[in-house]
PDB file of N, CA and C in Angstrom:
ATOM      1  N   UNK A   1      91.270  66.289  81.698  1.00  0.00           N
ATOM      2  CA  UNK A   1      90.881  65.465  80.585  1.00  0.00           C
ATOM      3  C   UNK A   1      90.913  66.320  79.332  1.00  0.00           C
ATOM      4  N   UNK A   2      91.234  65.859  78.436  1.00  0.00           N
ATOM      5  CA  UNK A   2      91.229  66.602  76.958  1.00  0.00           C
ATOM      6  C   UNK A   2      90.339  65.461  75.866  1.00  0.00           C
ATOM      7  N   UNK A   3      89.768  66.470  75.209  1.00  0.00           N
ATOM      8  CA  UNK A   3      88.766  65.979  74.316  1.00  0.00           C
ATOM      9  C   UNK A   3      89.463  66.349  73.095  1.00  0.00           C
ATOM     10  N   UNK A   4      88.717  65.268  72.227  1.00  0.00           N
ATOM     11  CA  UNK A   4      88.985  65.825  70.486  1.00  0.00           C
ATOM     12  C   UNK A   4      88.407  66.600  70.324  1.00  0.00           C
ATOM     13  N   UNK A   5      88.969  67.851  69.296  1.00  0.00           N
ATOM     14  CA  UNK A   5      87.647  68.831  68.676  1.00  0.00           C
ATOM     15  C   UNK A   5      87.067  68.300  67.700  1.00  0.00           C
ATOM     16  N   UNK A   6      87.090  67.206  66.623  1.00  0.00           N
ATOM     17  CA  UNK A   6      86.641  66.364  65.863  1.00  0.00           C
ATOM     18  C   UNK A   6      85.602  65.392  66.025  1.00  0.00           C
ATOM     19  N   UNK A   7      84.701  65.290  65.446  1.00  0.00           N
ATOM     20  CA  UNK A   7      84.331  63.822  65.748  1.00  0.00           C
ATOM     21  C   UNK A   7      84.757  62.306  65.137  1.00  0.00           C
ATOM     22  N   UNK A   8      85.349  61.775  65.778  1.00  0.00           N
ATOM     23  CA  UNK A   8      84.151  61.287  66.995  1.00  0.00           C
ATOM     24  C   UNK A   8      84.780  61.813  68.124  1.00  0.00           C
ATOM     25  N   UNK A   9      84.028  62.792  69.075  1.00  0.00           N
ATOM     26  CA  UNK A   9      84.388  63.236  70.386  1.00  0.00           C
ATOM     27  C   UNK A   9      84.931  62.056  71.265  1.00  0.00           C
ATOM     28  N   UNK A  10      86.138  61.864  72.125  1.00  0.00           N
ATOM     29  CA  UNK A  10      86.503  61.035  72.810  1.00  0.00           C
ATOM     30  C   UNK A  10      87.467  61.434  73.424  1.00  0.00           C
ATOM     31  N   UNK A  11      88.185  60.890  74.881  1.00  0.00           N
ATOM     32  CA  UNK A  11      89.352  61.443  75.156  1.00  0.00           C
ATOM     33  C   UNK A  11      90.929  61.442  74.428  1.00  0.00           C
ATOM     34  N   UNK A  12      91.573  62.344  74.582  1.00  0.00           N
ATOM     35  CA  UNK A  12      93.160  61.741  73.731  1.00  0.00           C
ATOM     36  C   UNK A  12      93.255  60.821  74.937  1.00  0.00           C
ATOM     37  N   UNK A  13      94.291  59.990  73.896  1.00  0.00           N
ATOM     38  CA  UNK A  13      94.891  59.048  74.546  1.00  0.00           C
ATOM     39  C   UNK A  13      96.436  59.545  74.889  1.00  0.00           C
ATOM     40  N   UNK A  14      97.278  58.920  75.588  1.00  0.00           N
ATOM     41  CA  UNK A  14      98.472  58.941  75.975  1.00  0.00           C
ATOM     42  C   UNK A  14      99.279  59.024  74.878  1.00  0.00           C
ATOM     43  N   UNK A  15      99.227  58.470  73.932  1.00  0.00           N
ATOM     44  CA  UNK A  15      99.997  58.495  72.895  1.00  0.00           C
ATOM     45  C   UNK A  15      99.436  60.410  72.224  1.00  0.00           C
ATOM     46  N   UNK A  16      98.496  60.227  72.054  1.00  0.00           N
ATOM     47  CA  UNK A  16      98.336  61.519  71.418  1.00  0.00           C
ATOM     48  C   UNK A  16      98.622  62.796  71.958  1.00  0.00           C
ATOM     49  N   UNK A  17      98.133  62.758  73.540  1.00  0.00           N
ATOM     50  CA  UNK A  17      98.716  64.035  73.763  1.00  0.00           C
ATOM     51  C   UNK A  17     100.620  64.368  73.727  1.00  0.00           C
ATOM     52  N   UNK A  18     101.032  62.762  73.701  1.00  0.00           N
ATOM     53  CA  UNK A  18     102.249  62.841  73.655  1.00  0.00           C
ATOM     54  C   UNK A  18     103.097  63.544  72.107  1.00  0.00           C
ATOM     55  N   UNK A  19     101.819  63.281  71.326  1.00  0.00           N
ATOM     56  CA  UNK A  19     102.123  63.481  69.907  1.00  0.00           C
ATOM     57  C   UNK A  19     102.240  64.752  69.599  1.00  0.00           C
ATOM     58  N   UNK A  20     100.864  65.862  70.648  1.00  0.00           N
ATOM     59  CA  UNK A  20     100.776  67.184  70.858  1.00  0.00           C
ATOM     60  C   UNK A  20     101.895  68.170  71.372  1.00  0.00           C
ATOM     61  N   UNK A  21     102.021  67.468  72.009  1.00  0.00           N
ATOM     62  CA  UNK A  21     103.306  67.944  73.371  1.00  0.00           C
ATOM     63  C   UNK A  21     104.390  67.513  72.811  1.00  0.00           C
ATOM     64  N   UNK A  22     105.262  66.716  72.666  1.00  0.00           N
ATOM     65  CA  UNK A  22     106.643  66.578  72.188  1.00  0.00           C
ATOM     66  C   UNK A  22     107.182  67.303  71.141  1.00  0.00           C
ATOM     67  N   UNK A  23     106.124  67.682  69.714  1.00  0.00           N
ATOM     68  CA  UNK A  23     106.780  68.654  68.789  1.00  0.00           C
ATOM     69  C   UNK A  23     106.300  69.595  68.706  1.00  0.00           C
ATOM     70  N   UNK A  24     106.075  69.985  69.718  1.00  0.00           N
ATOM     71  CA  UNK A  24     106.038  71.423  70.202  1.00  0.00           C
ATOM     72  C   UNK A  24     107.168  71.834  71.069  1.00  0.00           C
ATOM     73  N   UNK A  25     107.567  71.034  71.962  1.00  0.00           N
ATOM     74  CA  UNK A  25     108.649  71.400  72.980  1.00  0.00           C
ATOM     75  C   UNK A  25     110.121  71.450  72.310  1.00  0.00           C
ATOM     76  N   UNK A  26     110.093  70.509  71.067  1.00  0.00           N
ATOM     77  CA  UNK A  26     111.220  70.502  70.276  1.00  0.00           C
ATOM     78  C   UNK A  26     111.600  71.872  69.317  1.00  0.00           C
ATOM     79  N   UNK A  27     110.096  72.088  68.876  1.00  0.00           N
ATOM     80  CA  UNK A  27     110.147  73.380  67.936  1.00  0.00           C
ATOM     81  C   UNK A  27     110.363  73.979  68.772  1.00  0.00           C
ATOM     82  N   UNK A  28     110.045  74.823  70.157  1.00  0.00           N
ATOM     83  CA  UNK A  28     110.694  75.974  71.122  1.00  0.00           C
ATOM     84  C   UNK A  28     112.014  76.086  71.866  1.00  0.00           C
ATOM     85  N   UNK A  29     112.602  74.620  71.374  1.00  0.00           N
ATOM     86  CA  UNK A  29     114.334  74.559  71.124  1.00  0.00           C
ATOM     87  C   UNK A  29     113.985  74.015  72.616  1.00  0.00           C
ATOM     88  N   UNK A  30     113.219  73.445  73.728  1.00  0.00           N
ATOM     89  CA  UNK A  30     113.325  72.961  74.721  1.00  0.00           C
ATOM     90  C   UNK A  30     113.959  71.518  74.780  1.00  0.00           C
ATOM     91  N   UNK A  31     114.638  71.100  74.870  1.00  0.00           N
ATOM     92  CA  UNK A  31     115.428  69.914  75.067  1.00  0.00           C
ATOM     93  C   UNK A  31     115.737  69.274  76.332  1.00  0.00           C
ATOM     94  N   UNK A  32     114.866  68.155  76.763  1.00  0.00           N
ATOM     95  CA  UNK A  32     115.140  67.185  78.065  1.00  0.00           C
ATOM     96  C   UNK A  32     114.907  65.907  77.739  1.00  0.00           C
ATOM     97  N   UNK A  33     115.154  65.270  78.912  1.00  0.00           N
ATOM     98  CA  UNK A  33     115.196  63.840  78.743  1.00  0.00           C
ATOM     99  C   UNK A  33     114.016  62.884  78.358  1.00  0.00           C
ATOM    100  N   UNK A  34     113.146  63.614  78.549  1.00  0.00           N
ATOM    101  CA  UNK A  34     111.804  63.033  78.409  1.00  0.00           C
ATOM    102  C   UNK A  34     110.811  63.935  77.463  1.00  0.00           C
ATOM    103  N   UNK A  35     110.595  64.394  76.817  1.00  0.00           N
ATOM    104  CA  UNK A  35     110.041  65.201  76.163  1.00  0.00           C
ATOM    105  C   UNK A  35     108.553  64.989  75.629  1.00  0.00           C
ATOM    106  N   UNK A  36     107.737  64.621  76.670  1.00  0.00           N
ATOM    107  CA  UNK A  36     106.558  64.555  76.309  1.00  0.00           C
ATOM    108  C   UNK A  36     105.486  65.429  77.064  1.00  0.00           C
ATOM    109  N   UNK A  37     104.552  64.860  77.469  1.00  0.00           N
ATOM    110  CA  UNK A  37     103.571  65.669  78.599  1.00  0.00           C
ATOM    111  C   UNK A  37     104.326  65.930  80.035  1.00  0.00           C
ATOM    112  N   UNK A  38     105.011  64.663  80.550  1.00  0.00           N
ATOM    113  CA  UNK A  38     105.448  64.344  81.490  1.00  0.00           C
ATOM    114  C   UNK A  38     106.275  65.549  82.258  1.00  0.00           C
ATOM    115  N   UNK A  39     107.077  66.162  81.088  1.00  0.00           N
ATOM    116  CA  UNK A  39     108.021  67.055  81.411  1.00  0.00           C
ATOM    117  C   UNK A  39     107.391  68.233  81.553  1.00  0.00           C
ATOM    118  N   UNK A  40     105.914  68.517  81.731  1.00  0.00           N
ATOM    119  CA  UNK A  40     105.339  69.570  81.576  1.00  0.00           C
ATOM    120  C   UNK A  40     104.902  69.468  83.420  1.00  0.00           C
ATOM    121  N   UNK A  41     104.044  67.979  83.624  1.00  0.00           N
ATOM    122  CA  UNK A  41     104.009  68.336  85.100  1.00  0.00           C
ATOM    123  C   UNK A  41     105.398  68.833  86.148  1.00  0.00           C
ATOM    124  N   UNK A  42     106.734  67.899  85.796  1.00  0.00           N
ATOM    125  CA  UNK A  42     108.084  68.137  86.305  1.00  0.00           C
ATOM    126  C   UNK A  42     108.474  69.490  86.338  1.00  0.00           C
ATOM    127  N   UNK A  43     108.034  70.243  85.347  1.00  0.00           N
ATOM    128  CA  UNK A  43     108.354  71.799  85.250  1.00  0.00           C
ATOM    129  C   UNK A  43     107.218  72.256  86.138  1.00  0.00           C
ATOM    130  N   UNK A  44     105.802  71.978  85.865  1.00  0.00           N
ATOM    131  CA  UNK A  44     105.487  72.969  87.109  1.00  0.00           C
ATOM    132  C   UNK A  44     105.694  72.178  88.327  1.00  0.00           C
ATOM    133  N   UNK A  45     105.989  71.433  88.719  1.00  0.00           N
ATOM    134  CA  UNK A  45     106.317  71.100  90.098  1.00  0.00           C
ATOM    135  C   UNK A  45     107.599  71.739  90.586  1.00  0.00           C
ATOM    136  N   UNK A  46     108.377  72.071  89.622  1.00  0.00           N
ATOM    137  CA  UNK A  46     110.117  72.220  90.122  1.00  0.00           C
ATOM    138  C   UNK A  46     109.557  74.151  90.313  1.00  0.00           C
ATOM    139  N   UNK A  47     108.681  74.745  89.412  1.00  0.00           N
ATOM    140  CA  UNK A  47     108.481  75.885  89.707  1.00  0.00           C
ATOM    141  C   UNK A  47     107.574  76.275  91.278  1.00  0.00           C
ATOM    142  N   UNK A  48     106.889  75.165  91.177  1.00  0.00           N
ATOM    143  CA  UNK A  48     105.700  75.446  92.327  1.00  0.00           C
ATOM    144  C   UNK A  48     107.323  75.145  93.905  1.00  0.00           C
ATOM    145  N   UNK A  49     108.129  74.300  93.534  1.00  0.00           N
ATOM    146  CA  UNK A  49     108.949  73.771  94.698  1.00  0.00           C
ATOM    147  C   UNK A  49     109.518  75.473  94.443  1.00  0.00           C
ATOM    148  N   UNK A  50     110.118  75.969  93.796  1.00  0.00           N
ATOM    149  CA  UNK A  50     110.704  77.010  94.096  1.00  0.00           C
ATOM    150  C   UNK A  50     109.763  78.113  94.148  1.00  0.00           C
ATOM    151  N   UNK A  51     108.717  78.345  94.321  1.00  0.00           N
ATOM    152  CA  UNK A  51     108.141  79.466  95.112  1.00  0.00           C
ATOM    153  C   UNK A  51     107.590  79.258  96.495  1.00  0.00           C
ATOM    154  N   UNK A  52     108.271  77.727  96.909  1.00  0.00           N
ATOM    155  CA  UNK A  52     108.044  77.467  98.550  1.00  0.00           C
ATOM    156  C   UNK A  52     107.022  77.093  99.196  1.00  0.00           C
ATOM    157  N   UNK A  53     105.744  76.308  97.530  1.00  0.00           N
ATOM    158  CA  UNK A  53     105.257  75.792  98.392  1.00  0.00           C
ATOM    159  C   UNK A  53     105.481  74.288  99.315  1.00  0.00           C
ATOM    160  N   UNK A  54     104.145  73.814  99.885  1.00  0.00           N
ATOM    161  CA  UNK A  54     104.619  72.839 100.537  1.00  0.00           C
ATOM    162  C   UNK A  54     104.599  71.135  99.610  1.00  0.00           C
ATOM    163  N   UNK A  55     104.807  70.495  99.871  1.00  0.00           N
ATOM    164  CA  UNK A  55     104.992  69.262  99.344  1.00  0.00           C
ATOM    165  C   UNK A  55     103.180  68.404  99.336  1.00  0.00           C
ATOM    166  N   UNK A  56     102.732  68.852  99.872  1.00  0.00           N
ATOM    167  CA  UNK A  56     101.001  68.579 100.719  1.00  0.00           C
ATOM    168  C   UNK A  56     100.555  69.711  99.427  1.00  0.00           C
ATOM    169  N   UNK A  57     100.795  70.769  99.029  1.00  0.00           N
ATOM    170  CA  UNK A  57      99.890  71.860  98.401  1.00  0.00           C
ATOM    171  C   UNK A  57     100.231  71.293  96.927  1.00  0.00           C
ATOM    172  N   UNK A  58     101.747  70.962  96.704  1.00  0.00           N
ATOM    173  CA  UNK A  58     102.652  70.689  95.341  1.00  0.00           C
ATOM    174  C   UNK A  58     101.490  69.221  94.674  1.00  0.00           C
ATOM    175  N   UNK A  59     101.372  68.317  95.797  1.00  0.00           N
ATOM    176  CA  UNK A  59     100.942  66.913  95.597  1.00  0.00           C
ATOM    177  C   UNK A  59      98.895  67.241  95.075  1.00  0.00           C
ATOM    178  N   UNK A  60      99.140  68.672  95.699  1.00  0.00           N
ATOM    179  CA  UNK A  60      97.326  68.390  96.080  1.00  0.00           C
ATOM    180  C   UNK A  60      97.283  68.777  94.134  1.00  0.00           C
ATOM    181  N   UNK A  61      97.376  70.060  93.653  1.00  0.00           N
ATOM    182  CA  UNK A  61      97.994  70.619  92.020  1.00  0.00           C
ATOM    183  C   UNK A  61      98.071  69.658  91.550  1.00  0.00           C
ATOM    184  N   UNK A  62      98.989  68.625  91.781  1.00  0.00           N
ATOM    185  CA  UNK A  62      99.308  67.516  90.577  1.00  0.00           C
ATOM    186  C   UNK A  62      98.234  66.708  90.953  1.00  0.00           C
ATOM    187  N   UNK A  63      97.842  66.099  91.561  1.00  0.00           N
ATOM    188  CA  UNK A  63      96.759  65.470  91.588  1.00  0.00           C
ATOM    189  C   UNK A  63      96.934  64.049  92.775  1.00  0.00           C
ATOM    190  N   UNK A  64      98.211  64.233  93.063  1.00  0.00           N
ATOM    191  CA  UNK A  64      98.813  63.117  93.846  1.00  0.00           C
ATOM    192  C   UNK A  64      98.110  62.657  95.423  1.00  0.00           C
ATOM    193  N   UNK A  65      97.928  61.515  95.866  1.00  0.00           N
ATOM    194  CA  UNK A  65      97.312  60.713  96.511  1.00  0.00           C
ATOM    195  C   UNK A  65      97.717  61.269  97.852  1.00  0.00           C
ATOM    196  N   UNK A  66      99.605  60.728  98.023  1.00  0.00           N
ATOM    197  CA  UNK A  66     100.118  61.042  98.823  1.00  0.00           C
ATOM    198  C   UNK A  66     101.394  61.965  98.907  1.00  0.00           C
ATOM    199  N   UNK A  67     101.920  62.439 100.054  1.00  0.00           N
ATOM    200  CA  UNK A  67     102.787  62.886  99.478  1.00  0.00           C
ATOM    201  C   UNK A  67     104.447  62.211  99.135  1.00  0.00           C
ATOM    202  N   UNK A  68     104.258  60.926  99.172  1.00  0.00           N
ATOM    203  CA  UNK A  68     105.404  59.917  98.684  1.00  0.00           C
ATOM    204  C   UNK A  68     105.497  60.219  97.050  1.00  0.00           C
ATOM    205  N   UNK A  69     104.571  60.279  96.860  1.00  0.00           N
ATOM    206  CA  UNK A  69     104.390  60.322  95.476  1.00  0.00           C
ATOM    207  C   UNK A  69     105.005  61.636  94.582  1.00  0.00           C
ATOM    208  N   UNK A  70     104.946  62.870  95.639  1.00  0.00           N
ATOM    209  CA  UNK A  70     105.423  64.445  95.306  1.00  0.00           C
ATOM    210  C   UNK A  70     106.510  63.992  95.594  1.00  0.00           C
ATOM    211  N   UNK A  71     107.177  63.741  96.445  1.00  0.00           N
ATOM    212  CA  UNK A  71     108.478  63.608  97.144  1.00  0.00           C
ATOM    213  C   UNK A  71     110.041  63.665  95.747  1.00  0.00           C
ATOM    214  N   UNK A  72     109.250  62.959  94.691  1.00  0.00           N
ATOM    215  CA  UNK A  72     110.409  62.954  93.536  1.00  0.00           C
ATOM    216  C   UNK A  72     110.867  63.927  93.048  1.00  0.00           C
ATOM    217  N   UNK A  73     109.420  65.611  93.404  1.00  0.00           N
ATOM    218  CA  UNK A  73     110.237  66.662  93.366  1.00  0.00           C
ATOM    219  C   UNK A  73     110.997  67.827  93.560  1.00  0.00           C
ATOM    220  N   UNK A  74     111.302  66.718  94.765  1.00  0.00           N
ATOM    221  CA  UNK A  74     112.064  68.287  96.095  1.00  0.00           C
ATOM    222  C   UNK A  74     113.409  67.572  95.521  1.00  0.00           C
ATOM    223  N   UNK A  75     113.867  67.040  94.812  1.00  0.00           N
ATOM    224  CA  UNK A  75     115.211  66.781  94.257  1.00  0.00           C
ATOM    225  C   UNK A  75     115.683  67.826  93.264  1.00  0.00           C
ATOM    226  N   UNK A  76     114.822  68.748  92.788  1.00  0.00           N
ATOM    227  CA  UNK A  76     115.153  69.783  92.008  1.00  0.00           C
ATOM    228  C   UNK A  76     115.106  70.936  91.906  1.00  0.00           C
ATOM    229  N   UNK A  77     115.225  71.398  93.423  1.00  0.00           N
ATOM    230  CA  UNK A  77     115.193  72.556  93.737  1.00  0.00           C
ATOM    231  C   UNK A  77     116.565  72.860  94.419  1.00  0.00           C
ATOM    232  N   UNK A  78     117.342  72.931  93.189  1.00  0.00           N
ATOM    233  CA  UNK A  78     118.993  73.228  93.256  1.00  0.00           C
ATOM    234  C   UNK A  78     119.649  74.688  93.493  1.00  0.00           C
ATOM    235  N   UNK A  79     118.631  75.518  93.686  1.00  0.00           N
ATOM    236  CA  UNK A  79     119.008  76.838  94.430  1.00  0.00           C
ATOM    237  C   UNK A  79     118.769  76.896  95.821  1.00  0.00           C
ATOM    238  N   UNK A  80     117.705  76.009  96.500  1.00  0.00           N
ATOM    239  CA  UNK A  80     117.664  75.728  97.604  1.00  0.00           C
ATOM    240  C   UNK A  80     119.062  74.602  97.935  1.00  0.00           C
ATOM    241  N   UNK A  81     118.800  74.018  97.176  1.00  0.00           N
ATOM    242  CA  UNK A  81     120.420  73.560  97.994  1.00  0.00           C
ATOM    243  C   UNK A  81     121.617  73.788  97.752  1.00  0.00           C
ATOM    244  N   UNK A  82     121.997  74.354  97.242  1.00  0.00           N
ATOM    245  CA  UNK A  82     122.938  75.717  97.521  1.00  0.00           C
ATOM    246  C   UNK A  82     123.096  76.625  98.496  1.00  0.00           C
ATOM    247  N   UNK A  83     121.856  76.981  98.969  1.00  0.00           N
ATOM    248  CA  UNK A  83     122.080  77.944  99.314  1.00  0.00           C
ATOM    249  C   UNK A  83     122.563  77.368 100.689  1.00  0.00           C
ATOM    250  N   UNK A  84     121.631  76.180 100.890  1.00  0.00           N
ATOM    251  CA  UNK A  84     122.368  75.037 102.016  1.00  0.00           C
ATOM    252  C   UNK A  84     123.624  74.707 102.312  1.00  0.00           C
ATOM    253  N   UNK A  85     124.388  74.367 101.536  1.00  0.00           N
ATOM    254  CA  UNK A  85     125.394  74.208 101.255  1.00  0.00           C
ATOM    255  C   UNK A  85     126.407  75.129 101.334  1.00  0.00           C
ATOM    256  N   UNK A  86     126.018  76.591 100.992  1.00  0.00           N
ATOM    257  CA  UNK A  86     126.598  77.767 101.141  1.00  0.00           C
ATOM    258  C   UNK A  86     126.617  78.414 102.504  1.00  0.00           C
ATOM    259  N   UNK A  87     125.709  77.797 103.383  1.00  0.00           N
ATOM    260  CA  UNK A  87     125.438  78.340 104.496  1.00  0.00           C
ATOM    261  C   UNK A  87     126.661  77.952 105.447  1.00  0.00           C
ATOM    262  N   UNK A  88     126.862  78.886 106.638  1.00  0.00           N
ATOM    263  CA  UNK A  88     127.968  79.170 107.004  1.00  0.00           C
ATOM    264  C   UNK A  88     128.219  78.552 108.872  1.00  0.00           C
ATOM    265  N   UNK A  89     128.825  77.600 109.216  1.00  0.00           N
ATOM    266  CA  UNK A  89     128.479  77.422 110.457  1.00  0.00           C
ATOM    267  C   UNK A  89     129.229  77.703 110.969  1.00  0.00           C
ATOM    268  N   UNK A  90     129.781  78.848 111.045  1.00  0.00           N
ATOM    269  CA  UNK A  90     130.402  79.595 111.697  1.00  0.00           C
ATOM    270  C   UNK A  90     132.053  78.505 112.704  1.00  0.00           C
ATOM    271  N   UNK A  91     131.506  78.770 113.878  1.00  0.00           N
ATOM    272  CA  UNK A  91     132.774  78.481 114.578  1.00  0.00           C
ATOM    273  C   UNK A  91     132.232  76.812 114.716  1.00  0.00           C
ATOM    274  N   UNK A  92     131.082  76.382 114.673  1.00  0.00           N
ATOM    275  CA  UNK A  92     130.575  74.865 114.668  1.00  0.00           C
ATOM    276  C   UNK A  92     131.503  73.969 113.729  1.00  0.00           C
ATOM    277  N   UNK A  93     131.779  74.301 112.796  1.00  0.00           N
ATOM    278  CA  UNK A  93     132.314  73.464 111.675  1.00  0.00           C
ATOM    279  C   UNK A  93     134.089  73.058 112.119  1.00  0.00           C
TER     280      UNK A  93
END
């Protein structure tokens, strides 16, 4: 939860932290499709997927219910699949 430092003390709303977060990510030359808060959980999830954790530990961090809900971000762990892809089956193939 984030509070105003102003009064009247209250939570930001969606719009505002979006207001916080978007020109900031623009001024650090970061450029994606979505450029608000949103892209802030997607980044640490795509980092937390590439240091291996599990999808159960990734979901528990974000705050997620189940893990259907994490599931959107094992799609972006594109060095893991590579390396899949790169892998070699020898005389099988």
């Amino acid at each position: 939860m984030f509070l105003m430092l102003v009064s009247p003390f209250r939570p930001f709303s969606a719009k505002g932290i979006y207001g916080v977060v978007s020109p900031r990510l623009k001024a650090a030359g970061i450029h994606c499709a979505h450029s608000g808060p949103h892209a802030l959980r997607h980044a640490c999830a795509a980092r937390l997927v590439a240091q291996g954790l599990s999808l159960k530990e990734i979901g528990d961090h974000l705050g997620h219910r189940s893990t259907e809900a994490t599931r959107i971000y094992t799609k972006v762990d594109l060095a893991g699949l590579r390396e899949v892809a790169a892998f070699d089956l020898g005389e099988l193939s």
